[in-house]
C-alpha atoms as a PDB file:
ATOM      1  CA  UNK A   1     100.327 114.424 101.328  1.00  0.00           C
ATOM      2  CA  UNK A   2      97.544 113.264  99.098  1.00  0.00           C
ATOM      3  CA  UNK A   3      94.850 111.141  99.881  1.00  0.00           C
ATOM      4  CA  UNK A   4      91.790 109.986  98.666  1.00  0.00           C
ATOM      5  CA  UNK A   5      88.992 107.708 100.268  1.00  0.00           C
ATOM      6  CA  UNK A   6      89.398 103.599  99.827  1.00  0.00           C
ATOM      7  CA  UNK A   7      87.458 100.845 100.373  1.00  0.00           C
ATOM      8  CA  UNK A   8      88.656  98.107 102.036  1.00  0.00           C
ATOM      9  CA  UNK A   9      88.276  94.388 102.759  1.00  0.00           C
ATOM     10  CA  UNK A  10      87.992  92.831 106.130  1.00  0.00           C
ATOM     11  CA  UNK A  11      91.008  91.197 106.981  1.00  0.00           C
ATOM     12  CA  UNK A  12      93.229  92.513 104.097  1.00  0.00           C
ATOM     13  CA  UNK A  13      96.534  93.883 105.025  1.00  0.00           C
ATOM     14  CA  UNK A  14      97.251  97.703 103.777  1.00  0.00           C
ATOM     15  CA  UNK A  15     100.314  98.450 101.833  1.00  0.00           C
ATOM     16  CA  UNK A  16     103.188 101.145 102.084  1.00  0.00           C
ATOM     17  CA  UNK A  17     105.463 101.228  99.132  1.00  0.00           C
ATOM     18  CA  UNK A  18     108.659 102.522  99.273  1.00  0.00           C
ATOM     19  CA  UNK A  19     109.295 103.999  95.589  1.00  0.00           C
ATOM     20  CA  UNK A  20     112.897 104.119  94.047  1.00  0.00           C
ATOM     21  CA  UNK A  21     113.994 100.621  93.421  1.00  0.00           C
ATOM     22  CA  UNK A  22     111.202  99.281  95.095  1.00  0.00           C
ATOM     23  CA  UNK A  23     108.640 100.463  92.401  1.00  0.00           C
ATOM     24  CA  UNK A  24     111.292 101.162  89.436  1.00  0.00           C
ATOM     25  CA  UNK A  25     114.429 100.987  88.348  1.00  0.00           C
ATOM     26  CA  UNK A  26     115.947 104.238  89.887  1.00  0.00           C
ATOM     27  CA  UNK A  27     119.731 102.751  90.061  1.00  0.00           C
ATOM     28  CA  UNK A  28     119.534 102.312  86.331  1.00  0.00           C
ATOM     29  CA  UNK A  29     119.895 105.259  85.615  1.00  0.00           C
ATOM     30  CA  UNK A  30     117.673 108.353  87.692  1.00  0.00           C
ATOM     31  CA  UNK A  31     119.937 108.120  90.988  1.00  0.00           C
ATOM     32  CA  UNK A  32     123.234 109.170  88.822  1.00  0.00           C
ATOM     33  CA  UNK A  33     120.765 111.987  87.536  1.00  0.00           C
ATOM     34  CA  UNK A  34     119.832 112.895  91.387  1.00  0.00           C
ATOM     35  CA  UNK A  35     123.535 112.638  92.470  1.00  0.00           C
ATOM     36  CA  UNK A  36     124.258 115.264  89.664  1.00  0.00           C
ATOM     37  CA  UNK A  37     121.367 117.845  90.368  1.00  0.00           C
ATOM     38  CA  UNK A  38     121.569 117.405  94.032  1.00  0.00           C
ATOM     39  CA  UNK A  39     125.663 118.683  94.290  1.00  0.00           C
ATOM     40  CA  UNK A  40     124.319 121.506  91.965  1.00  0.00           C
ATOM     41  CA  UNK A  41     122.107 122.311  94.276  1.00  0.00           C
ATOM     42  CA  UNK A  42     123.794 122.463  97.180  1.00  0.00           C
ATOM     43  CA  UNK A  43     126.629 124.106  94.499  1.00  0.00           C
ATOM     44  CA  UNK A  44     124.219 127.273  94.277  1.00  0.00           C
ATOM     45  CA  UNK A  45     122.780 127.465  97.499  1.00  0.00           C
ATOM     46  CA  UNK A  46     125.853 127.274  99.731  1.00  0.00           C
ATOM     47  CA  UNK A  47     127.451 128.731  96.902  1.00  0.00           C
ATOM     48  CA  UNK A  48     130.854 126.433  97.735  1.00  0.00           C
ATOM     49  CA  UNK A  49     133.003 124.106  95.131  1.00  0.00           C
ATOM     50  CA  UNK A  50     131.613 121.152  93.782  1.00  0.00           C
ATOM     51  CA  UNK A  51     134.097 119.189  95.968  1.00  0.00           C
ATOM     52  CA  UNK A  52     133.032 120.068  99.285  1.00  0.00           C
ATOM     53  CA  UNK A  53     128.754 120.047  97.920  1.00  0.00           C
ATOM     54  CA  UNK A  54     129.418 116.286  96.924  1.00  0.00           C
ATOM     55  CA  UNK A  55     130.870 115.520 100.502  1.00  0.00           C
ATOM     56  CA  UNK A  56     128.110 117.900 102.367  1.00  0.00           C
ATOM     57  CA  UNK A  57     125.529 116.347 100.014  1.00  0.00           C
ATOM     58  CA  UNK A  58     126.514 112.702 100.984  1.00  0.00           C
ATOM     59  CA  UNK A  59     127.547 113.065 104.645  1.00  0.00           C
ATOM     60  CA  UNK A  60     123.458 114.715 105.100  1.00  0.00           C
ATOM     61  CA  UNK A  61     122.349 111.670 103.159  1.00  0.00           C
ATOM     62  CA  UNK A  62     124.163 109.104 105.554  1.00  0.00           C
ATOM     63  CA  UNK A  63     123.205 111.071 108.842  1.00  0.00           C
ATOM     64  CA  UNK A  64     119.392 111.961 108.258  1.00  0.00           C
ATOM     65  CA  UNK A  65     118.278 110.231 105.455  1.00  0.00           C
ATOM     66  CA  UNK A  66     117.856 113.022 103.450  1.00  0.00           C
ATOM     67  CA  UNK A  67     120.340 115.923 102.164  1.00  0.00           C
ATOM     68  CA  UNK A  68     117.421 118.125 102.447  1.00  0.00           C
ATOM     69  CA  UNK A  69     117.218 117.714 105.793  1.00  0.00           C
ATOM     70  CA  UNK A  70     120.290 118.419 106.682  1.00  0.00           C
ATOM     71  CA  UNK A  71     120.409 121.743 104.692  1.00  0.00           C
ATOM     72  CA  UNK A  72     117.480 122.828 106.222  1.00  0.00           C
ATOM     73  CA  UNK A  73     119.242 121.981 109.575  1.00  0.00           C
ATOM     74  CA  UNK A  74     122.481 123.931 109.113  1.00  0.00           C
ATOM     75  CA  UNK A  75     122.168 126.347 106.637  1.00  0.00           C
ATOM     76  CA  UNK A  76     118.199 127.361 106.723  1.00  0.00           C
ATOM     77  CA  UNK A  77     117.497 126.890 103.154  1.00  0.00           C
ATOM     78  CA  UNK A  78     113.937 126.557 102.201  1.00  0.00           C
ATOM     79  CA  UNK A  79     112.712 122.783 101.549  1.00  0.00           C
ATOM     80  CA  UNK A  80     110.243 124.098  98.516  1.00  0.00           C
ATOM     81  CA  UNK A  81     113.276 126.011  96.803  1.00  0.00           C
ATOM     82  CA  UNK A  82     116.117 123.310  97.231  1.00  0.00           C
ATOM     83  CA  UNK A  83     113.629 120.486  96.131  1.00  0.00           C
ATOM     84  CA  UNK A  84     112.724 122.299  93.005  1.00  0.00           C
ATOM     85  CA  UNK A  85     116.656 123.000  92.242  1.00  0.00           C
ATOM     86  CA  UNK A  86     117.715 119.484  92.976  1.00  0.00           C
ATOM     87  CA  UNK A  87     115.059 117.681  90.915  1.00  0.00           C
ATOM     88  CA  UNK A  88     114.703 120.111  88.204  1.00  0.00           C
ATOM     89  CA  UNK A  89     115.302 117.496  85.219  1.00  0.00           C
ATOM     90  CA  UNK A  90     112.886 115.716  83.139  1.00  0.00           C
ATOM     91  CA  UNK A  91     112.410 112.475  85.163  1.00  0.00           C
ATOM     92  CA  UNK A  92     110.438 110.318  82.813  1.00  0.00           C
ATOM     93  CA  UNK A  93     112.956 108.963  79.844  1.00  0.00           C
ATOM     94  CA  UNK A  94     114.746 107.505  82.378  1.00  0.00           C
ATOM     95  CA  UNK A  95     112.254 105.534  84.575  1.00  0.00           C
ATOM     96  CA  UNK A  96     112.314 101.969  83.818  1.00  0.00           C
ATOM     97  CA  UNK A  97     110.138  99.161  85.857  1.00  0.00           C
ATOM     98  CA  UNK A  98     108.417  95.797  85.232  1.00  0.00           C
ATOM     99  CA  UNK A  99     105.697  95.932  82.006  1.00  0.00           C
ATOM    100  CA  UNK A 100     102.871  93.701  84.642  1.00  0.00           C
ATOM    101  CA  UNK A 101     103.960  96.176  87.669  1.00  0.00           C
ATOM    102  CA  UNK A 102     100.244  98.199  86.996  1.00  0.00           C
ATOM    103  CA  UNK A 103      98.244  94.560  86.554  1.00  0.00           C
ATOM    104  CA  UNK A 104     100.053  93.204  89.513  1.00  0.00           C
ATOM    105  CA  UNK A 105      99.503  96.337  91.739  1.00  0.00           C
ATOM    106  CA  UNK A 106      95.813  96.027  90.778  1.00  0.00           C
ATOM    107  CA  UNK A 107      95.313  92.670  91.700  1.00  0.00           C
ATOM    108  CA  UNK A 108      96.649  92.927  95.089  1.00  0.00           C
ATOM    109  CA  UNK A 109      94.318  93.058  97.777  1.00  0.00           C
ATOM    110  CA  UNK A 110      94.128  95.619 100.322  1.00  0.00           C
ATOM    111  CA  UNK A 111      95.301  99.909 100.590  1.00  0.00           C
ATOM    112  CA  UNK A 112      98.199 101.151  99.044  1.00  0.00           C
ATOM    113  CA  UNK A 113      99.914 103.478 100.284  1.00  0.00           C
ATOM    114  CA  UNK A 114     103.348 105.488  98.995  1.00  0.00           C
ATOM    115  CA  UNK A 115     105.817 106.292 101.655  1.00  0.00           C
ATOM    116  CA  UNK A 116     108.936 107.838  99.945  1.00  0.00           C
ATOM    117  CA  UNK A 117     111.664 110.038 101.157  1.00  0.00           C
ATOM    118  CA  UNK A 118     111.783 111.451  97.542  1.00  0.00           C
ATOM    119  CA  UNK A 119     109.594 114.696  96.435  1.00  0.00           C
ATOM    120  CA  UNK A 120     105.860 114.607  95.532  1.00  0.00           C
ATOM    121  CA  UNK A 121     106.081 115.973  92.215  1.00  0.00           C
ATOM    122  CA  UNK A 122     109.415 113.277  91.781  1.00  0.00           C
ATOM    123  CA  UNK A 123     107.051 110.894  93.256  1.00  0.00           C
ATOM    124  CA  UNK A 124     103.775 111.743  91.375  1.00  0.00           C
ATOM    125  CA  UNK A 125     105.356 112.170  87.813  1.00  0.00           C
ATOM    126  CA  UNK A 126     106.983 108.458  87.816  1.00  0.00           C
ATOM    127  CA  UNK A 127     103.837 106.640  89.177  1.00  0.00           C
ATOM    128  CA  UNK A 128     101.940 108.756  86.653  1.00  0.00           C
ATOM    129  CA  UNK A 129     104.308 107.801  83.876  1.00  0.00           C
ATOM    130  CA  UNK A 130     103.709 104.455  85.140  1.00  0.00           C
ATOM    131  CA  UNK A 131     100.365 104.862  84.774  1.00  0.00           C
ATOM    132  CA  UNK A 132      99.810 103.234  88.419  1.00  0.00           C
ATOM    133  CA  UNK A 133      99.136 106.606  90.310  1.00  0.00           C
ATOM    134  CA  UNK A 134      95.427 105.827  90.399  1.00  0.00           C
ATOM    135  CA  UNK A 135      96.528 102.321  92.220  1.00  0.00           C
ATOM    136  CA  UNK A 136      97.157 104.749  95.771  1.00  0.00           C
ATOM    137  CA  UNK A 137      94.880 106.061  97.793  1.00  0.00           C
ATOM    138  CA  UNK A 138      97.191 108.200  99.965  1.00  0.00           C
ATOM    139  CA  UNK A 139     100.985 109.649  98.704  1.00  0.00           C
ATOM    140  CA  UNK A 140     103.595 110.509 101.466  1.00  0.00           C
ATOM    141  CA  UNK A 141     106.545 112.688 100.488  1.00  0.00           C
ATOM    142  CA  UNK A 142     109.701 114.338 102.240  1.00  0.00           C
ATOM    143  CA  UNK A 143     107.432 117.383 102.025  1.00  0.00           C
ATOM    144  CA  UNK A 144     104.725 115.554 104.317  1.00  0.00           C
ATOM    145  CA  UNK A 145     107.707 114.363 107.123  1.00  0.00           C
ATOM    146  CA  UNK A 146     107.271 116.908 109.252  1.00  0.00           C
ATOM    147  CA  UNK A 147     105.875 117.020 112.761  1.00  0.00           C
ATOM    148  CA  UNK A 148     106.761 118.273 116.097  1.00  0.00           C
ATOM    149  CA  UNK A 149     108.688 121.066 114.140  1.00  0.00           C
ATOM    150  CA  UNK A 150     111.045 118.896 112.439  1.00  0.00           C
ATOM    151  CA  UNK A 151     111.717 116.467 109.598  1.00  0.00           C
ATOM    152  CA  UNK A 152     111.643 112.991 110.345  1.00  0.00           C
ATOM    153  CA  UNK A 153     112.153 110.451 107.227  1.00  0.00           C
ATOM    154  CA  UNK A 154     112.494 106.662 107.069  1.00  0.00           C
ATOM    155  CA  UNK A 155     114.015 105.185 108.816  1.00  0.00           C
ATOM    156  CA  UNK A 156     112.386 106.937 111.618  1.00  0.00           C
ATOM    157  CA  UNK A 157     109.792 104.527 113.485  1.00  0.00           C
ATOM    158  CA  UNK A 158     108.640 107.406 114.820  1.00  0.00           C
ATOM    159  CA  UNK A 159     107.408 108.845 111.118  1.00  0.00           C
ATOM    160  CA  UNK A 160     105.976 105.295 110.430  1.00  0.00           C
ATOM    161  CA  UNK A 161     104.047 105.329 113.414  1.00  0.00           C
ATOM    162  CA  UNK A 162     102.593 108.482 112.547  1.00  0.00           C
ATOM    163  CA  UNK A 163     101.831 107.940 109.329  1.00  0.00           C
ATOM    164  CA  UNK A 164      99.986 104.590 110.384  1.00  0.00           C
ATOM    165  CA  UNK A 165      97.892 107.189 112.827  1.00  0.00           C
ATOM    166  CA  UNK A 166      97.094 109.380 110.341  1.00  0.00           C
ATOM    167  CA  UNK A 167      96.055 106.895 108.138  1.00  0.00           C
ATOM    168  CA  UNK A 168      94.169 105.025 110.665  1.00  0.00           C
ATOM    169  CA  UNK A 169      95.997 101.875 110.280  1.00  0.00           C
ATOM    170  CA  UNK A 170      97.313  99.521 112.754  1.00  0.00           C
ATOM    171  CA  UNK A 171     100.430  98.263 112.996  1.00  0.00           C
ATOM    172  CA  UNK A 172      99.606  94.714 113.046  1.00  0.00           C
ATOM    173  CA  UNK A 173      97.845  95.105 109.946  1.00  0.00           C
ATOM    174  CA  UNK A 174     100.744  97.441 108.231  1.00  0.00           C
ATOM    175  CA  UNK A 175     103.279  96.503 105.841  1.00  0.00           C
ATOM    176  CA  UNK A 176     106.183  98.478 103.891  1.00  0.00           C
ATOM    177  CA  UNK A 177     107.464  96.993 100.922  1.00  0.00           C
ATOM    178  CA  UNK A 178     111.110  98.271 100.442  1.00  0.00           C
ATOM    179  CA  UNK A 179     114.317  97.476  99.179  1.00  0.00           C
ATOM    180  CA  UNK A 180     116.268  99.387 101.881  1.00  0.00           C
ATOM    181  CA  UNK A 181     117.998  97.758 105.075  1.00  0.00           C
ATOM    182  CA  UNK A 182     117.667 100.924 107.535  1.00  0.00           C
ATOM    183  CA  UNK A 183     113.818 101.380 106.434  1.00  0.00           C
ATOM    184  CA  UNK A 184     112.742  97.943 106.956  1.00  0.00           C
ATOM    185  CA  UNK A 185     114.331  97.813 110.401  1.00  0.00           C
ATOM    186  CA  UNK A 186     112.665 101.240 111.340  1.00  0.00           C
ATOM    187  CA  UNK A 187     109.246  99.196 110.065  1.00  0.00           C
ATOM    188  CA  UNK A 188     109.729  96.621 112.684  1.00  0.00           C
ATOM    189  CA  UNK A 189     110.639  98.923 114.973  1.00  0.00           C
ATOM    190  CA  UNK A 190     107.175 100.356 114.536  1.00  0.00           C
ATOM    191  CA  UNK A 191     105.667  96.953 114.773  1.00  0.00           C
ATOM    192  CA  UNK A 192     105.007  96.702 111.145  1.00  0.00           C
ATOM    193  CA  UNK A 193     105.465  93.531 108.957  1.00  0.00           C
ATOM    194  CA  UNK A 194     108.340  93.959 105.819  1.00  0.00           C
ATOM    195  CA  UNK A 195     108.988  92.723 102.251  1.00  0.00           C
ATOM    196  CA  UNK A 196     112.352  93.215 101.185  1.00  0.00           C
ATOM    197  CA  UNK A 197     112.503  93.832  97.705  1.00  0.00           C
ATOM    198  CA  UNK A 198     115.481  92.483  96.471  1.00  0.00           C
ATOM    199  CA  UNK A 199     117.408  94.703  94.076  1.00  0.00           C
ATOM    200  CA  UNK A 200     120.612  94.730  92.602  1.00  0.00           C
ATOM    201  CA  UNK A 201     121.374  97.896  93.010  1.00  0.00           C
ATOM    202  CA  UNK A 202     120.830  98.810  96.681  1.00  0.00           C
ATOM    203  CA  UNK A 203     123.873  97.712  99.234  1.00  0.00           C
ATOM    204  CA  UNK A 204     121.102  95.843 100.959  1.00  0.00           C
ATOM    205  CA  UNK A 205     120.897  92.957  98.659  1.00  0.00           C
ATOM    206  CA  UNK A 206     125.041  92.758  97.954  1.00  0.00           C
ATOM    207  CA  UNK A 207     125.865  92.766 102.316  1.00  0.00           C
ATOM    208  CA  UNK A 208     123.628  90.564 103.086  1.00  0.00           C
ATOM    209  CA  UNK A 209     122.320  86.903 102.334  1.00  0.00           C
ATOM    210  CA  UNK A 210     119.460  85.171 103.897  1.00  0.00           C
ATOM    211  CA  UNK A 211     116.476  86.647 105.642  1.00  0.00           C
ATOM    212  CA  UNK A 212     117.426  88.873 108.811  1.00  0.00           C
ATOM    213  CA  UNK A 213     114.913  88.599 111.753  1.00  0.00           C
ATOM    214  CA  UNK A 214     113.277  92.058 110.838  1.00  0.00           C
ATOM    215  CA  UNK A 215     112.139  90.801 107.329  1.00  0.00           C
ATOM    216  CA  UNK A 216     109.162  88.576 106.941  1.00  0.00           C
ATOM    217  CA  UNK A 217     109.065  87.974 103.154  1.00  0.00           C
ATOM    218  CA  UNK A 218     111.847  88.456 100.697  1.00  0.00           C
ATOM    219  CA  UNK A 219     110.797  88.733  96.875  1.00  0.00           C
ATOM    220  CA  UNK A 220     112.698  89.517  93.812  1.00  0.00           C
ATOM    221  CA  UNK A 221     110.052  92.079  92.138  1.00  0.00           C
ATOM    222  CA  UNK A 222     106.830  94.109  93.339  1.00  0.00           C
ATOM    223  CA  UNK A 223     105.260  91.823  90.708  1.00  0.00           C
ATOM    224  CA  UNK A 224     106.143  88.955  92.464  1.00  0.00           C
ATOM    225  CA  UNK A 225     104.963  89.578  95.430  1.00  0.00           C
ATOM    226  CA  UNK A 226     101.231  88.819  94.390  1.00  0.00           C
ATOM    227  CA  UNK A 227     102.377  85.608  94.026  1.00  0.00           C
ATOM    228  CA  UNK A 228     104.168  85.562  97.675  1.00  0.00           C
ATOM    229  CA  UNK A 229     101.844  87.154  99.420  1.00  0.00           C
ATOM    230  CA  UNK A 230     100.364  84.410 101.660  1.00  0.00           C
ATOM    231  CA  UNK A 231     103.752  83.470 103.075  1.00  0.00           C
ATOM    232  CA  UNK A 232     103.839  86.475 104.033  1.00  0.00           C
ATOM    233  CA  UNK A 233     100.503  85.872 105.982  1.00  0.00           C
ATOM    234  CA  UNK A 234     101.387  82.716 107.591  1.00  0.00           C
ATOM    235  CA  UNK A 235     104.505  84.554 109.046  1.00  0.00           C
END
């Protein structure tokens, strides 16, 4: 986790960004990239064929939330080593967001706060290469997900409400941004408020139309959601 002091406005809500097709583009072309390197991984560390590493990779993926996880679950493989495997290719030709996203981000009152289930360097090199890293004040990673002895990513509520504690942050006054069905759920769970960001490339957005009860604001871009932002308040 990183973290560095913020000031912040009375009354302004504080803001936890998911990062892959929330923040960028990652369907375009990164999570093909991911798929790839992550089957390799599990390729060399399980040392099986790529057959059954795609299924292992995927069936972790579905269950936890993260195929790290569940490698460090069932086969005791160390989280630094199989991160560094599995993201081990140059990230930043193929990040792609909105050209306002570091204006917008600026503008909009309150904390920021990253909350991704991806790696910190992964993390850290794309919102660098955005050139919106300085826009954060804190940066939560898979790395940073465990407590009580165990990983616990989104969707957990039970993450979310920790990382609200750590951050001193109520719930009330919380809100994740996120493009994901399972993590916005988990947010309400936890008593925080949701933004569904709207993205053609995450199930989310094909399954289902309208709002569901667990989202409070639906927008089609981070950048719009300066724009939005008082519905949100009013809801």
């Amino acid at each position: 986790m990183t973290r560095r002091p913020a000031a912040v406005g009375k009354g302004e809500p504080v803001w936890f960004f998911d990062l892959d097709n929330t923040l960028h583009d990652a369907s375009h072309a990164i999570f093909s990239h991911i798929d790839l390197s992550m089957t390799q991984a599990v390729m060399e560390t399980l040392n099986v064929s790529e057959e059954e590493a795609h299924v292992l990779r995927k069936r972790y993926w579905q269950r936890y939330g993260a195929t790290l996880i569940g490698m460090v679950r069932h086969h005791g493989v160390s989280p630094a080593e199989f991160l560094h495997r599995s993201h081990s290719f140059d990230i930043r030709p193929l990040v792609r967001a909105d050209k306002d996203l570091r204006n917008r981000l600026s503008r909009l009152p309150g904390r920021k706060i990253l909350l991704t289930n991806a790696p910190h360097n992964y993390a850290r090199t794309i919102l660098r290469h955005l050139g919106i890293l300085h826009c954060f004040d804190s940066l939560w990673a898979v790395e940073d997900m465990r407590f009580h002895g165990e990983f616990r990513v989104k969707p957990s509520p039970a993450l979310m409400r920790h990382v609200m504690a750590m951050e001193g942050v109520s719930a009330n006054n919380s809100v994740l941004v996120e493009d994901t069905s399972a993590n916005l759920r988990g947010a309400r769970k936890a008593g925080m408020r949701t933004v569904h960001v709207r993205h053609p490339g995450t199930p989310f957005a094909k399954t289902h139309r309208g709002r569901p009860l667990f989202i409070d604001l639906q927008v089609n871009s981070v950048s719009h959601l300066l724009l939005q932002r008082r519905a949100l308040r009013r809801s």
